[in-house]
Protein backbone atom coordinates (compact mmCIF):
# COMPACT_ATOMS: atom_id res chain seq x y z
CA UNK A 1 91.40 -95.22 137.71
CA UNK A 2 91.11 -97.00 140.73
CA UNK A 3 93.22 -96.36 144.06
CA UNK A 4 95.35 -98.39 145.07
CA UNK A 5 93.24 -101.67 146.66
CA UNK A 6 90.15 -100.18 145.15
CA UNK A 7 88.13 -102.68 142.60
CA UNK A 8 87.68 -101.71 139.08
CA UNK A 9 84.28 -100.07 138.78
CA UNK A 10 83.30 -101.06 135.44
CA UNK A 11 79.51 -99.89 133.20
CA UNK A 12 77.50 -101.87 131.27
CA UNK A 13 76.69 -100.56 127.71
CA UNK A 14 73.61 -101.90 126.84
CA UNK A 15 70.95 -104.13 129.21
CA UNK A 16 71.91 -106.62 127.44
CA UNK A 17 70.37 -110.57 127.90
CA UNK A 18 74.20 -111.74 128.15
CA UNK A 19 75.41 -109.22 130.69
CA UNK A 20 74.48 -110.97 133.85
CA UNK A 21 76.19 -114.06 132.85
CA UNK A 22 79.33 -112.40 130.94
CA UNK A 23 79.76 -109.54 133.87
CA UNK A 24 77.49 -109.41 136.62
CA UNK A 25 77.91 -113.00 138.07
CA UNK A 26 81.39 -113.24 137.52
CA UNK A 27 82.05 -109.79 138.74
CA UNK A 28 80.23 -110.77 142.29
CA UNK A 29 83.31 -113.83 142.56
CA UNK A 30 85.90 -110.90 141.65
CA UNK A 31 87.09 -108.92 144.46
CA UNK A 32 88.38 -106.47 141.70
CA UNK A 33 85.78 -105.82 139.80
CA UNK A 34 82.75 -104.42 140.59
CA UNK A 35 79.54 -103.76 138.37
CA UNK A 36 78.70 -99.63 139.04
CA UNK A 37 76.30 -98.84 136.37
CA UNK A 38 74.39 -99.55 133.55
CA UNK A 39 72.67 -97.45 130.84
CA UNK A 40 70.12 -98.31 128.51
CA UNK A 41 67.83 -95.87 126.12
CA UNK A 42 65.27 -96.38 128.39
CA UNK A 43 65.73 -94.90 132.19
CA UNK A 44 63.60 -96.96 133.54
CA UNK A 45 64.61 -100.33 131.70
CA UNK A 46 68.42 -99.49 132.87
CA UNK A 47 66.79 -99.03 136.51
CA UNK A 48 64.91 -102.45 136.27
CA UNK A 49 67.93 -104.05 135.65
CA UNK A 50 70.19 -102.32 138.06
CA UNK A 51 67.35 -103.22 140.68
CA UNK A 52 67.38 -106.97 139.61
CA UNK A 53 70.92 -106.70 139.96
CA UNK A 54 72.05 -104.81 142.20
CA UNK A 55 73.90 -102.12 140.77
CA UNK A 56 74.51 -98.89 142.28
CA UNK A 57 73.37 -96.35 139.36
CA UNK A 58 71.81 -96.33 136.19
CA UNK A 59 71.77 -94.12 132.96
CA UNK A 60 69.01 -93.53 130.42
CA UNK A 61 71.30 -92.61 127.66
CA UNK A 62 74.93 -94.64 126.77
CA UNK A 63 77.07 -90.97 126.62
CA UNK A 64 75.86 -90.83 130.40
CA UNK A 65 77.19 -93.59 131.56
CA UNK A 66 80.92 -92.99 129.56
CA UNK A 67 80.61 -89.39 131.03
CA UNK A 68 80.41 -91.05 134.75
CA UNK A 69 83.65 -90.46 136.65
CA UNK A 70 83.17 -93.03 139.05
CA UNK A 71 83.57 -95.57 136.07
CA UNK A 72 86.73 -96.75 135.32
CA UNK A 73 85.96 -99.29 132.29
CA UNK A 74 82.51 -99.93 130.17
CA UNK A 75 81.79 -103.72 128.83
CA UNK A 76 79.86 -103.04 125.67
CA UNK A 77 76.98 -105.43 124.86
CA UNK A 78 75.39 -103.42 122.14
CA UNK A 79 74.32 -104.44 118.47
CA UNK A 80 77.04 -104.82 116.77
CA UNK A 81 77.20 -102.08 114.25
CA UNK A 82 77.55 -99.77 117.06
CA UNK A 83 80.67 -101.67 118.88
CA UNK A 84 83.31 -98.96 116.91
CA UNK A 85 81.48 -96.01 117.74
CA UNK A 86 81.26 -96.56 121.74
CA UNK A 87 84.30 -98.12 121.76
CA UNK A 88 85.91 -95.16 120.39
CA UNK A 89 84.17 -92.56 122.91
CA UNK A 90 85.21 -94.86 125.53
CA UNK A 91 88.50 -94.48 124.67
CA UNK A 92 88.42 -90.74 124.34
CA UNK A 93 86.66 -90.64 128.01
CA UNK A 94 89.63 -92.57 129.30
CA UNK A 95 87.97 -95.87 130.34
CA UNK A 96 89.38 -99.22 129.69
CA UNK A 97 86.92 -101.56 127.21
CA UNK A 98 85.74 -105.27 127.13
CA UNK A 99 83.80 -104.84 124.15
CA UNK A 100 81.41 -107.88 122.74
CA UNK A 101 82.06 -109.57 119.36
CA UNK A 102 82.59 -108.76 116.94
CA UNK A 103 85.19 -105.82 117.32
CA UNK A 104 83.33 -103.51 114.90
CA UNK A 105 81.41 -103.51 111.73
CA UNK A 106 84.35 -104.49 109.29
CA UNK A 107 87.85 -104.37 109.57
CA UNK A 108 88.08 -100.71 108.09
CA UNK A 109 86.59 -99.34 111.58
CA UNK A 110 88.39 -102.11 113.86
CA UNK A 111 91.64 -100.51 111.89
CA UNK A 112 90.44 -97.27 112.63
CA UNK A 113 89.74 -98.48 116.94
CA UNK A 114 93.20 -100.50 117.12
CA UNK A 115 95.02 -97.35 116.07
CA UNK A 116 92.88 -95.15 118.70
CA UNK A 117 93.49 -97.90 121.49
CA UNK A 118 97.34 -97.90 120.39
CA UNK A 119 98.07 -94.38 121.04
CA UNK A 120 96.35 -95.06 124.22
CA UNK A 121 97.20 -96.42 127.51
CA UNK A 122 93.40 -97.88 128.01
CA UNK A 123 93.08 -101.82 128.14
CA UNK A 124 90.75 -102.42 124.97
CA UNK A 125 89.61 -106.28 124.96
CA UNK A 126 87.05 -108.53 122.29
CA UNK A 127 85.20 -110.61 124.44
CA UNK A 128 86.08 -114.20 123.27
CA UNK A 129 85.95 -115.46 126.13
CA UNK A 130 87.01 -119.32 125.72
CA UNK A 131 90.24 -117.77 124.65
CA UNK A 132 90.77 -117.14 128.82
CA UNK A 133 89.73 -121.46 130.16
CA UNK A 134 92.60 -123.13 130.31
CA UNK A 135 91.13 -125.72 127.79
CA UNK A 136 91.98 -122.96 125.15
CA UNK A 137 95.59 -123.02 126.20
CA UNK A 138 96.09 -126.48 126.62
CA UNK A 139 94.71 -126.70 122.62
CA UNK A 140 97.34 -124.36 121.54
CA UNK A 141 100.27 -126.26 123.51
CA UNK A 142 99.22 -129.47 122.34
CA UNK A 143 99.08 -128.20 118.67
CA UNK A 144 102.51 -126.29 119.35
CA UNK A 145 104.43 -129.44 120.68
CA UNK A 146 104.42 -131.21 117.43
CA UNK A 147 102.11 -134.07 118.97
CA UNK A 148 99.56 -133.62 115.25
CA UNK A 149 102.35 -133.43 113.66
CA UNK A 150 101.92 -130.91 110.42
CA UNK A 151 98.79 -128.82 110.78
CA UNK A 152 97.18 -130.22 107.41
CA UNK A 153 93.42 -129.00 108.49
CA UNK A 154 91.09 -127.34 110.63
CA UNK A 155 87.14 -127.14 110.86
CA UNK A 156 85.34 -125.40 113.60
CA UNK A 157 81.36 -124.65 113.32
CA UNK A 158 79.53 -123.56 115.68
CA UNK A 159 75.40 -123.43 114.68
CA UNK A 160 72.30 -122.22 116.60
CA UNK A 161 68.60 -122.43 116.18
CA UNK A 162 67.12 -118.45 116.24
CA UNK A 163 64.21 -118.48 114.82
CA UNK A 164 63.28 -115.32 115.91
CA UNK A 165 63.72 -113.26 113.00
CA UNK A 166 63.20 -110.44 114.45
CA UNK A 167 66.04 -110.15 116.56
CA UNK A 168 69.33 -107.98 115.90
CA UNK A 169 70.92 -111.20 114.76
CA UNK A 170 68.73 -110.36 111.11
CA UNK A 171 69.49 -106.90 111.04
CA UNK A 172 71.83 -105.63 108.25
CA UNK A 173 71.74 -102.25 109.62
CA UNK A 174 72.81 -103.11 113.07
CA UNK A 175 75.74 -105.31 111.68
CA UNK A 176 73.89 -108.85 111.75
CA UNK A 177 74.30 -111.90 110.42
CA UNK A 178 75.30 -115.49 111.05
CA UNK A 179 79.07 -114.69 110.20
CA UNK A 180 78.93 -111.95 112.21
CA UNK A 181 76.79 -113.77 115.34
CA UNK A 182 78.27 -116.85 115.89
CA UNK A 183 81.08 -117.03 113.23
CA UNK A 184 82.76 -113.98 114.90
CA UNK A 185 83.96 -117.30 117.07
CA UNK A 186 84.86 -119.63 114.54
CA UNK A 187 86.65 -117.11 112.76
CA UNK A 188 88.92 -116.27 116.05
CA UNK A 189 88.98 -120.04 116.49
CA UNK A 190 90.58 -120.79 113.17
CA UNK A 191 93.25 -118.35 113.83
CA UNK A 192 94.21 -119.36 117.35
CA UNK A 193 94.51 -122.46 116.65
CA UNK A 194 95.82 -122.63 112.63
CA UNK A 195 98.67 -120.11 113.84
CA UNK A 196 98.05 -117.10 111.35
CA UNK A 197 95.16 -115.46 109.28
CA UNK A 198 93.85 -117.42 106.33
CA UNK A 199 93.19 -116.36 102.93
CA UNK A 200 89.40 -117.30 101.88
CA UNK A 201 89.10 -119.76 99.00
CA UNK A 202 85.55 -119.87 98.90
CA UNK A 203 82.07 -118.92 100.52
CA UNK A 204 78.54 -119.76 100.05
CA UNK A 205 75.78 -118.50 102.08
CA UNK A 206 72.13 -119.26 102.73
CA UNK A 207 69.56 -116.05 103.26
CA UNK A 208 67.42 -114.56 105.18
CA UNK A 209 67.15 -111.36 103.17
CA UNK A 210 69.66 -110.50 99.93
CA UNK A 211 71.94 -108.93 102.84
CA UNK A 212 71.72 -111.26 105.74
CA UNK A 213 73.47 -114.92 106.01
CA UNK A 214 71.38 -117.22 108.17
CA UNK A 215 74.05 -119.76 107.31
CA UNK A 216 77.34 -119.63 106.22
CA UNK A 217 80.31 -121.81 105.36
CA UNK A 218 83.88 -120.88 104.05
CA UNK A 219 87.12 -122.37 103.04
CA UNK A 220 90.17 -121.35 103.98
CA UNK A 221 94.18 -121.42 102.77
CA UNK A 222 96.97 -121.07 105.75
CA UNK A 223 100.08 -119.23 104.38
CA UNK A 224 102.13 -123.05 105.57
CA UNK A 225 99.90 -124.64 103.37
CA UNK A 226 97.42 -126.30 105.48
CA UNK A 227 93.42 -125.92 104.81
CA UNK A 228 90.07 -125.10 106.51
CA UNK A 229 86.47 -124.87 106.83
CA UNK A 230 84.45 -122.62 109.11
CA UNK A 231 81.04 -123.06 109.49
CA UNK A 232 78.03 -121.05 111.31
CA UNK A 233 73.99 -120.90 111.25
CA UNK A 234 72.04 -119.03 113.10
CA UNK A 235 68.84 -120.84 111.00
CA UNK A 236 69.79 -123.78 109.00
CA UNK A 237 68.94 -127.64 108.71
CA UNK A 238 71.89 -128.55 111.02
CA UNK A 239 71.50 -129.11 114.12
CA UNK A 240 72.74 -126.48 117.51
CA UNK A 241 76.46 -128.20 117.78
CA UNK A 242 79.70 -125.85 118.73
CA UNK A 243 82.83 -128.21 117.40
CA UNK A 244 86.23 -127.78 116.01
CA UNK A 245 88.69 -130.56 114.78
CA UNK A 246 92.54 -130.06 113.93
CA UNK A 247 93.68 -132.71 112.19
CA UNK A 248 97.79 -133.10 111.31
CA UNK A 249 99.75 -135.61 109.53
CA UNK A 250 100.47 -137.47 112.82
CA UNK A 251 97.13 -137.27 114.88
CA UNK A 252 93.79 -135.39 115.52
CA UNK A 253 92.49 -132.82 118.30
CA UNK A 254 88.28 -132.82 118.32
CA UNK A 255 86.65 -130.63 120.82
CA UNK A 256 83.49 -131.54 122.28
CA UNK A 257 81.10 -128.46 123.37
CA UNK A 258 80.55 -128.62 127.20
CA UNK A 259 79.64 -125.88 128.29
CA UNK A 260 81.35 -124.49 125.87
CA UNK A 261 84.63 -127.05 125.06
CA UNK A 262 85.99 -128.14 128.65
CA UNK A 263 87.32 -131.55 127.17
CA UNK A 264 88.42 -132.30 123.82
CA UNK A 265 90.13 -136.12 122.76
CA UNK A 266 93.10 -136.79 120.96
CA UNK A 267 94.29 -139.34 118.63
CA UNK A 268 98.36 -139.98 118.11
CA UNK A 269 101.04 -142.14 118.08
CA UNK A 270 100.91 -141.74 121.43
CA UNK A 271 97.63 -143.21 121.49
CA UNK A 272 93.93 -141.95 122.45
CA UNK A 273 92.99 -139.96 124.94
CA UNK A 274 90.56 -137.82 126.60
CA UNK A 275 91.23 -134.11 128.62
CA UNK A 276 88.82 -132.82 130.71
CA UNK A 277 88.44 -129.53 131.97
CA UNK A 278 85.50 -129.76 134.46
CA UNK A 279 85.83 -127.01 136.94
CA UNK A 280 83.31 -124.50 138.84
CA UNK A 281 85.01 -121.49 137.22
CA UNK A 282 83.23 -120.50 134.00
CA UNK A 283 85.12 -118.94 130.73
CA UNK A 284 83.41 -115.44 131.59
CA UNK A 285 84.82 -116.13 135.44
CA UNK A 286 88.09 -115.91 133.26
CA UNK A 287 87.64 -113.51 130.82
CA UNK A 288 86.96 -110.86 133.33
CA UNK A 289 90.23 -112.09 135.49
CA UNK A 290 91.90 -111.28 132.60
CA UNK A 291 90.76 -107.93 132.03
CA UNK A 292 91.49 -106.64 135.63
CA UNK A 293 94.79 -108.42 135.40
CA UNK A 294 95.11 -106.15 132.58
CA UNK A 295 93.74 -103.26 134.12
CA UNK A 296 95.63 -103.57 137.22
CA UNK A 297 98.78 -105.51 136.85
CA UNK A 298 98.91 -105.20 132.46
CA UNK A 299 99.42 -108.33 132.13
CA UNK A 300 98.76 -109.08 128.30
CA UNK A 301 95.27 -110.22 127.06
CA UNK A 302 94.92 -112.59 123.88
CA UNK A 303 91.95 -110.89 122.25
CA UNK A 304 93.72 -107.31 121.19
CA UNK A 305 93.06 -104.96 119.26
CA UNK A 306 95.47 -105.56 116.40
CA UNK A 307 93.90 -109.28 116.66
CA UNK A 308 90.29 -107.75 116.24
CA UNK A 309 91.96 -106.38 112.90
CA UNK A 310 92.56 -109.49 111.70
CA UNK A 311 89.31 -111.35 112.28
CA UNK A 312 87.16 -108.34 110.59
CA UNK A 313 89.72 -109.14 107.71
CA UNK A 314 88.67 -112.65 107.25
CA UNK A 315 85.21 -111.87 107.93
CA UNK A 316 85.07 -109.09 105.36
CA UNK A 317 86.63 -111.51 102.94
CA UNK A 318 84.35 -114.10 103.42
CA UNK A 319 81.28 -111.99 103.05
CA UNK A 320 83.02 -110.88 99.48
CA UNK A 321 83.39 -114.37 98.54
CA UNK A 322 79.83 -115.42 99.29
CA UNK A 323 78.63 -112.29 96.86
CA UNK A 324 77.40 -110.33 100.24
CA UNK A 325 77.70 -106.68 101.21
CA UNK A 326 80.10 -106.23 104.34
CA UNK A 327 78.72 -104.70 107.21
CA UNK A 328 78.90 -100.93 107.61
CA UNK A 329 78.87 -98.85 111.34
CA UNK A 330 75.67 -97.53 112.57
């Protein structure tokens, strides 16, 4: 671990197209945190990245970089069947993770991680990162003040255009699917914000292959009695849109994706009204604040382990309900 006044030298699993934006820029604003390596398969594509951006060393196989002892904690950007398994040799290396969504392939094997990170004393983190902007906070306090009134429902989406089907987003092997894409966020959404996990009524999906969801939309039961819908495409007839709406007895809550959900409006007795979160601080700016806080100070994070858990649970249940195989670790 890092000396005292020493950043936190953390790896990159995976040269992944969302690394610079999710570690390496914010990292370069964070005086304790500092990119050290990355590994890919491929030497020489983990060098061409490093080069681009410069970091320090890089690995041609992922066991390298975990093996590193200047490395204190790995982000892992890989395919998502293979989240568990790296997360779990992380852990028994000693490093601290910020893994990607979703946690693992099913809630079996993000049972099987929690329990590993538990008897630990390693920070182990799901990257959902709007949980860390203070928009995400300011939802929860509004909804926890009574200003809605009873929750009664909530509907979150959040649908893409990827029409490359070629990508790991399609693959059944390596864990893909819509649900398992972008619906890994509406899932966590639904929770955060509905208080508690929710039973699945219902799910239909629309395929790419008999195994893969391109598109998939679920309802969902809260143990107080309130409902929901989540919905997610990756290729569908809807339009690209990332929303959410709680709705209660006494008022509404809609957010509005900029970049993602900096403002959201609300409707109540105390009339209508817009919040704005504009700021030059990203959510990945706070994610990773929130990890070294973690690291450094352990302060608490919002996206645990034990949380992980219960999204794969939901997920898992949905892709039952819909007549679809869950995923299974590469």
């Amino acid at each position: 671990m890092p000396d005292n006044g020493s950043p936190i030298a953390i790896g990159i699993l995976g040269a992944a197209r969302v690394a610079p934006a999710v570690i390496v820029k914010p990292a370069k604003k964070n005086a304790e945190v500092v990119v050290a390596a990355i590994a890919a398969r491929d030497l020489s594509r983990a060098q061409r990245f490093a080069a681009k951006h410069g970091i320090d060393r890089a690995h041609g196989s992922y066991q390298a970089l975990i093996d590193d002892p200047k490395v204190d904690a790995v982000y892992i950007a890989l395919p998502n069947a293979l989240h568990g398994r790296w997360t779990r040799a992380a852990l028994e290396a000693g490093k601290h993770v910020l893994c990607e969504k979703p946690f693992a392939a099913n809630a079996a094997e993000a049972r099987e991680i929690a329990d590993l990170a538990a008897k630990s004393d390693r920070v182990v983190m799901e990257a959902f990162h709007y949980r860390y902007h203070p928009f995400a906070s300011r939802v929860e306090q509004i909804i926890a003040s009574g200003e809605l009134g009873t929750l009664q429902r909530i509907e979150a989406a959040d649908c893409f255009w990827l029409p490359k089907f070629s990508s790991n987003a399609y693959n059944y092997s390596l864990g893909g699917g819509a649900l398992m894409d972008l619906g890994s966020y509406v899932v966590d959404m639904l929770r955060a914000f509905g208080g508690s996990t929710p039973e699945v009524v219902s799910a239909q999906a629309k395929l790419r292959d008999p195994k893969i969801d391109r598109a998939m939309t679920a309802e969902v039961r809260f143990a107080d009695g309130h409902t929901g819908r989540l919905r997610c495409s990756l290729w569908s007839s809807a339009p690209p849109h990332y929303t959410a709406k709680v709705v209660g007895d006494r008022g509404e809550l809609r957010l509005h994706p900029v970049i993602p959900f900096q403002q959201f409006s609300v409707r109540s007795a105390d009339g209508r009204r817009v919040e704005r979160f504009f700021r030059p601080r990203t959510t990945y700016d706070y994610q990773l604040e929130a990890f070294a806080s973690a690291v450094l100070r352990g302060e608490p994070v919002k996206t645990t382990p034990a949380a992980a858990v219960e999204n794969m649970t939901v997920i898992d249940a949905v892709y039952r309900a819909a007549g679809l195989p869950v995923r299974e670790p590469a």
